[in-house]
C-alpha atoms as a PDB file:
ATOM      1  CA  UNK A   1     102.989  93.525  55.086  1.00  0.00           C
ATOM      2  CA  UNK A   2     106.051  91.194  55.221  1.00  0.00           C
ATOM      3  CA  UNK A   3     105.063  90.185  58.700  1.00  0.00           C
ATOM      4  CA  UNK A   4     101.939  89.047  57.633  1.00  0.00           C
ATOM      5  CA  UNK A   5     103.381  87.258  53.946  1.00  0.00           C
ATOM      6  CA  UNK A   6     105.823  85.435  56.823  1.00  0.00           C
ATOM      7  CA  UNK A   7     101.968  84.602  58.409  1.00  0.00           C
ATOM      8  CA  UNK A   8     100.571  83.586  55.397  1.00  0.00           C
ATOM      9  CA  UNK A   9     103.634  81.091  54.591  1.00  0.00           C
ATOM     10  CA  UNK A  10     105.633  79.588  57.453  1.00  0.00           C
ATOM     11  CA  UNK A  11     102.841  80.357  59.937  1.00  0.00           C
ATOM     12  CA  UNK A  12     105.526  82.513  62.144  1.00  0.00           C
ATOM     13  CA  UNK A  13     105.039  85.981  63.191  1.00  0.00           C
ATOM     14  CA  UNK A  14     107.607  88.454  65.262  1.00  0.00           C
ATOM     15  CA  UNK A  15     104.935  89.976  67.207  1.00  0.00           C
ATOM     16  CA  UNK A  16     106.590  93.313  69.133  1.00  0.00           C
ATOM     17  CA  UNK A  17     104.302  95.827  70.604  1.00  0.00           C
ATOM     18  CA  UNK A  18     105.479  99.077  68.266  1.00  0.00           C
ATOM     19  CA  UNK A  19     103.404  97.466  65.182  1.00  0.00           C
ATOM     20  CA  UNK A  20     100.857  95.219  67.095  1.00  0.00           C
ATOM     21  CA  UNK A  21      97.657  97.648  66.512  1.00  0.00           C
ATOM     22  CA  UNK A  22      98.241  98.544  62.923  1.00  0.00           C
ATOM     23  CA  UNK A  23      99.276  94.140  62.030  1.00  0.00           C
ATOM     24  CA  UNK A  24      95.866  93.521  63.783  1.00  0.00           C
ATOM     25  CA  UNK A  25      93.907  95.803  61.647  1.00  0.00           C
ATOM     26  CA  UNK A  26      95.541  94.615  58.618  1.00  0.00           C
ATOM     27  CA  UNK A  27      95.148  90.841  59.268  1.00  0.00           C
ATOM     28  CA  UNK A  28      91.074  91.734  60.133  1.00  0.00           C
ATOM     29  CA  UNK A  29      90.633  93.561  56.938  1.00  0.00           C
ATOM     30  CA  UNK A  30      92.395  90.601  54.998  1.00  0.00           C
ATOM     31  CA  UNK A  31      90.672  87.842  56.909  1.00  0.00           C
ATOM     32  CA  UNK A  32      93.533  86.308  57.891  1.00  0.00           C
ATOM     33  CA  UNK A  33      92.577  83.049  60.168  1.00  0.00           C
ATOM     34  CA  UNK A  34      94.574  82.753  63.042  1.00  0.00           C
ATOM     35  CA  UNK A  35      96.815  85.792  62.839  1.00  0.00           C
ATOM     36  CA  UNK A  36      94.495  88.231  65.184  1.00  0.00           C
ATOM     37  CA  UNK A  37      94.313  85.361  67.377  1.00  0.00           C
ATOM     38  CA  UNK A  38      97.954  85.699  68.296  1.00  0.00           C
ATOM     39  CA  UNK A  39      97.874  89.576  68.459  1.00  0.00           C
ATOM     40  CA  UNK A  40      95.044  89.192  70.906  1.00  0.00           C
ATOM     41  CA  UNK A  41      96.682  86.871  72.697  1.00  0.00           C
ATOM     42  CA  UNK A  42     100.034  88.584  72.873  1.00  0.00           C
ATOM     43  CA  UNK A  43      97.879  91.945  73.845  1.00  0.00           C
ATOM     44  CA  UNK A  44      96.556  89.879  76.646  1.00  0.00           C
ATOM     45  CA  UNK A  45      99.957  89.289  77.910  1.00  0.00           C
ATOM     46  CA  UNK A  46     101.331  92.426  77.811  1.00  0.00           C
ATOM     47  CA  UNK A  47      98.618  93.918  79.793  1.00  0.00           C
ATOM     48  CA  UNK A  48      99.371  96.375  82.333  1.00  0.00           C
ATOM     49  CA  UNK A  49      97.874  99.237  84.439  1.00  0.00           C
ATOM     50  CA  UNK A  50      98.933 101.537  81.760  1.00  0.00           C
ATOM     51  CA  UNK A  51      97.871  99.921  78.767  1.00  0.00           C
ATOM     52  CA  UNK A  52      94.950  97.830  80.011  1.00  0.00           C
ATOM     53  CA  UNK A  53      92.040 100.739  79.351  1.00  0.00           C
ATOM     54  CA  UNK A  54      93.266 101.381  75.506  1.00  0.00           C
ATOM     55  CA  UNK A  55      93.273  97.824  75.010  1.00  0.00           C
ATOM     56  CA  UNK A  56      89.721  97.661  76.306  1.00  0.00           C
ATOM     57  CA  UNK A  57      88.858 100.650  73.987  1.00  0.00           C
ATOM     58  CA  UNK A  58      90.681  98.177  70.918  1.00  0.00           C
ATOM     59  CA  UNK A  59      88.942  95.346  71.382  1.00  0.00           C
ATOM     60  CA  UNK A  60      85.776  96.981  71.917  1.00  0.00           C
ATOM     61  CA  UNK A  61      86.431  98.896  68.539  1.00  0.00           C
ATOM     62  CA  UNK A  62      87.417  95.615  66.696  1.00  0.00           C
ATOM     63  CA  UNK A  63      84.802  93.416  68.267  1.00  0.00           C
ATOM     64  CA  UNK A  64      87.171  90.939  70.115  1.00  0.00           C
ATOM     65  CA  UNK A  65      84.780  90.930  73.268  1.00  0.00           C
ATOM     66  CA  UNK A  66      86.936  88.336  75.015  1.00  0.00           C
ATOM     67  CA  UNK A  67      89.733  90.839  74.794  1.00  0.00           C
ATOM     68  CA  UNK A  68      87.338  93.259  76.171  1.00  0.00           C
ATOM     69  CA  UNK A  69      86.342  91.573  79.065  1.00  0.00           C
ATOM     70  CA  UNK A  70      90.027  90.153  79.719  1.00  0.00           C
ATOM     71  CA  UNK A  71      91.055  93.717  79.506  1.00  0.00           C
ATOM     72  CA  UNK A  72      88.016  95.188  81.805  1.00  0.00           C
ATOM     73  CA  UNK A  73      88.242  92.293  84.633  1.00  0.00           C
ATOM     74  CA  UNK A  74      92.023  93.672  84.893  1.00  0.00           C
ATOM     75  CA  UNK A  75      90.939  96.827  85.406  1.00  0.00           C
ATOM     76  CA  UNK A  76      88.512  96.133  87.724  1.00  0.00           C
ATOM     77  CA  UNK A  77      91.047  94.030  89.901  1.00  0.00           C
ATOM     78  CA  UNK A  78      93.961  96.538  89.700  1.00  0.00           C
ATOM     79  CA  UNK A  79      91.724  99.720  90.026  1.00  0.00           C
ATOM     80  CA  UNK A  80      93.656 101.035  92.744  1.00  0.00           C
ATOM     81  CA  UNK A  81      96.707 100.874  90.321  1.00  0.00           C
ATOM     82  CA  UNK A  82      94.968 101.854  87.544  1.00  0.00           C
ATOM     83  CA  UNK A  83      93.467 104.865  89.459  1.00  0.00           C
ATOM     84  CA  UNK A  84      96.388 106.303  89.997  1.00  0.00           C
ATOM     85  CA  UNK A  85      99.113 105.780  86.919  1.00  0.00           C
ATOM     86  CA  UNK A  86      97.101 105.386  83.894  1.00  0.00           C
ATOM     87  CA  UNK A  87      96.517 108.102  82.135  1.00  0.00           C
ATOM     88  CA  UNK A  88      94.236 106.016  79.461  1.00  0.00           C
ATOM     89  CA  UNK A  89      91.821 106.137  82.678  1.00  0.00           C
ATOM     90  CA  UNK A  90      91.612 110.379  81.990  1.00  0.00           C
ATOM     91  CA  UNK A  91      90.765 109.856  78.563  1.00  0.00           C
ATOM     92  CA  UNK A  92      87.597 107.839  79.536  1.00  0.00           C
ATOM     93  CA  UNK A  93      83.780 109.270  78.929  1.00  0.00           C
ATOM     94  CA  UNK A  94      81.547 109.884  81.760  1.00  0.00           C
ATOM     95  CA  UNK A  95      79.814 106.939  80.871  1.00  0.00           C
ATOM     96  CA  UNK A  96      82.578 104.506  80.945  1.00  0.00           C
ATOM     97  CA  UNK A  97      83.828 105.877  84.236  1.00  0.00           C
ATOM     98  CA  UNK A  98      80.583 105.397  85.762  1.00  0.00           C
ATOM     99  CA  UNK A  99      80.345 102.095  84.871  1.00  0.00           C
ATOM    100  CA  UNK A 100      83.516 101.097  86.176  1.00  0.00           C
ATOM    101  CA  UNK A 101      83.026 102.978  89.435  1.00  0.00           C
ATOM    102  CA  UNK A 102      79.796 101.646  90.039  1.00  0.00           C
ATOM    103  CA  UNK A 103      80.171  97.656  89.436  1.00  0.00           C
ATOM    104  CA  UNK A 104      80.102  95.240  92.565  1.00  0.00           C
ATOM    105  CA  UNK A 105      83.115  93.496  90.953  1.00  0.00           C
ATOM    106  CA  UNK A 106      85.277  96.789  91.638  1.00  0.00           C
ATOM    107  CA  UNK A 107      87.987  96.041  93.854  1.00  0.00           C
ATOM    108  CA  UNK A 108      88.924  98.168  96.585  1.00  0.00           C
ATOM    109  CA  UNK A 109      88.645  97.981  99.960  1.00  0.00           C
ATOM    110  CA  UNK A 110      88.908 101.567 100.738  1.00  0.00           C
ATOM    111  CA  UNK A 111      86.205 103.978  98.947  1.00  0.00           C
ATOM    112  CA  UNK A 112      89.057 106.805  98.988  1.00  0.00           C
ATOM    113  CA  UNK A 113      90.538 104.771  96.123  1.00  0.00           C
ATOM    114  CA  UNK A 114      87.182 105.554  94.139  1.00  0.00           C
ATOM    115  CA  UNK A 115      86.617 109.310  95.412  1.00  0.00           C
ATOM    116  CA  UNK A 116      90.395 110.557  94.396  1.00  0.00           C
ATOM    117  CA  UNK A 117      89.805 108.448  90.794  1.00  0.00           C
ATOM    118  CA  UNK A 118      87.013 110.655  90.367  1.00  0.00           C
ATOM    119  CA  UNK A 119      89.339 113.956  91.015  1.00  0.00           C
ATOM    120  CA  UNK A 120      91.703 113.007  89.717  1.00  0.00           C
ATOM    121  CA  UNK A 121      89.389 112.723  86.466  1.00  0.00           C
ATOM    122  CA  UNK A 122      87.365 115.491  86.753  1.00  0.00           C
ATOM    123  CA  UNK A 123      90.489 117.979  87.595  1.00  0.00           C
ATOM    124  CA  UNK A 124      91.883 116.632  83.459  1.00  0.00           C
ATOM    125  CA  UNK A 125      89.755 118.517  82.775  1.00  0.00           C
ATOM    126  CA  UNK A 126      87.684 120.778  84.793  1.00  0.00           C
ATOM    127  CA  UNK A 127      85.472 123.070  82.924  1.00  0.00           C
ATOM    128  CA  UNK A 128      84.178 120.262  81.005  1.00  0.00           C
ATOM    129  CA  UNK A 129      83.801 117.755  83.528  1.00  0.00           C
ATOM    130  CA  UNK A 130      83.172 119.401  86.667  1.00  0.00           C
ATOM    131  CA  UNK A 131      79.459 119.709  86.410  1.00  0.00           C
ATOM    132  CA  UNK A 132      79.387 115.385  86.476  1.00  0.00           C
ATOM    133  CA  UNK A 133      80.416 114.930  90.365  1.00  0.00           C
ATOM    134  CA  UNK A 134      76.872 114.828  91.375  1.00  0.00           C
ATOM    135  CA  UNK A 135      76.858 111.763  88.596  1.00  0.00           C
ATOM    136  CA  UNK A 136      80.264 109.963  89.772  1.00  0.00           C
ATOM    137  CA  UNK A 137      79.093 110.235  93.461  1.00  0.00           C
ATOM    138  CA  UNK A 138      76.209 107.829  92.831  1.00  0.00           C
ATOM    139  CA  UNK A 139      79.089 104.842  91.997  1.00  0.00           C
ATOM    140  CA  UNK A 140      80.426 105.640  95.664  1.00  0.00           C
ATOM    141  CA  UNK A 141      79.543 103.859  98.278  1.00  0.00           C
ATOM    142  CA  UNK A 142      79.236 106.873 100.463  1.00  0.00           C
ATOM    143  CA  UNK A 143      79.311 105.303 104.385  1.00  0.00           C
ATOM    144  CA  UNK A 144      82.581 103.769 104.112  1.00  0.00           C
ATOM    145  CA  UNK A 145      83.801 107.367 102.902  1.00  0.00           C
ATOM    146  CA  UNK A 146      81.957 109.226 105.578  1.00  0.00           C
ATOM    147  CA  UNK A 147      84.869 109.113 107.834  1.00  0.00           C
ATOM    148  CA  UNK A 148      87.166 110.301 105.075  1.00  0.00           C
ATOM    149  CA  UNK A 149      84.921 113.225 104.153  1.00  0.00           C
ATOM    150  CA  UNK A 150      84.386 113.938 107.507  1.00  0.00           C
ATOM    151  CA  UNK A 151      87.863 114.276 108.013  1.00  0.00           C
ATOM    152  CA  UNK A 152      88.638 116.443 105.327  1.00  0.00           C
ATOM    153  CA  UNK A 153      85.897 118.855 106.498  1.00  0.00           C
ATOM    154  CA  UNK A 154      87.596 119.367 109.570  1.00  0.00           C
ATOM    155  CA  UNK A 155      90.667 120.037 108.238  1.00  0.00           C
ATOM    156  CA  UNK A 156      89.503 122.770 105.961  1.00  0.00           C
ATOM    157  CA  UNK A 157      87.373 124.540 108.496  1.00  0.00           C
ATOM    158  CA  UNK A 158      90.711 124.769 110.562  1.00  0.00           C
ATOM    159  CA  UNK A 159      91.903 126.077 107.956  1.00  0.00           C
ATOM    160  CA  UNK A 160      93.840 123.461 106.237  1.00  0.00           C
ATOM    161  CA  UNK A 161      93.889 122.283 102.439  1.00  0.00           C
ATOM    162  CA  UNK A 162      92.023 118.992 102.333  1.00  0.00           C
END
């Protein structure tokens, strides 16, 4: 509460990531002008492949759709990033996945990137989610993976581990 008093009368705020979430609610349920402003835009800086899905999921909660989309073009661009090291991306509903997966903005330039996401999601948790593959696979773009697939068939009829 002091941060936001300092707000209210010298228009300064220490903004530190620790207390950013719980200072934006508070300023939003006080109607504080200007104050979420800054925690949006510090959020917006401190994006990074780990954070960027939760802050999507923040803004989205807290209507702040040009957070959202900052925060979903970011992951779209760094996907391959994302993909692999965020462990927000696990948390994610079918639904969200698929809609990430399947956008023409998506950038990767190989389709592995997309196939492994979706393993790598489904194996969090695999009694729940493995019945959706058939779902993900339609966000693939399967002929640029045909080689890849192909691949890993003939390694596992030789008797490898794909």
């Amino acid at each position: 509460m002091t941060q936001i008093l300092d707000y209210i009368y010298f228009r300064e705020v220490d903004i530190r990531s620790d207390k950013v979430r719980q200072l934006f609610v508070a300023a939003e349920y006080l109607c504080i002008p200007g104050f979420a402003e800054q925690y949006c835009d510090f959020l917006k800086d401190a994006m990074d492949v780990e954070n960027c899905i939760g802050i999507m999921h923040f803004a989205r909660l807290h209507f702040r759709a040009d957070l959202e989309t900052r925060a979903r073009r970011f992951v779209l661009l760094n996907f391959v990033e994302v993909s692999q090291k965020s462990e927000e991306l696990l948390e994610l509903t079918l639904e969200e996945l698929q809609a990430i997966i399947g956008t023409e903005e998506l950038n990767v330039k190989d389709e592995k990137v997309v196939w492994e996401c979706i393993l790598r999601w489904i194996n969090h948790d695999p009694d729940n989610r493995k019945g959706h593959i058939a779902d993900l696979l339609k966000g693939v773009r399967l002929r640029p993976l045909a080689k890849f697939l192909k691949e890993m068939v003939e390694t596992y009829k030789r008797g490898g581990r794909p």
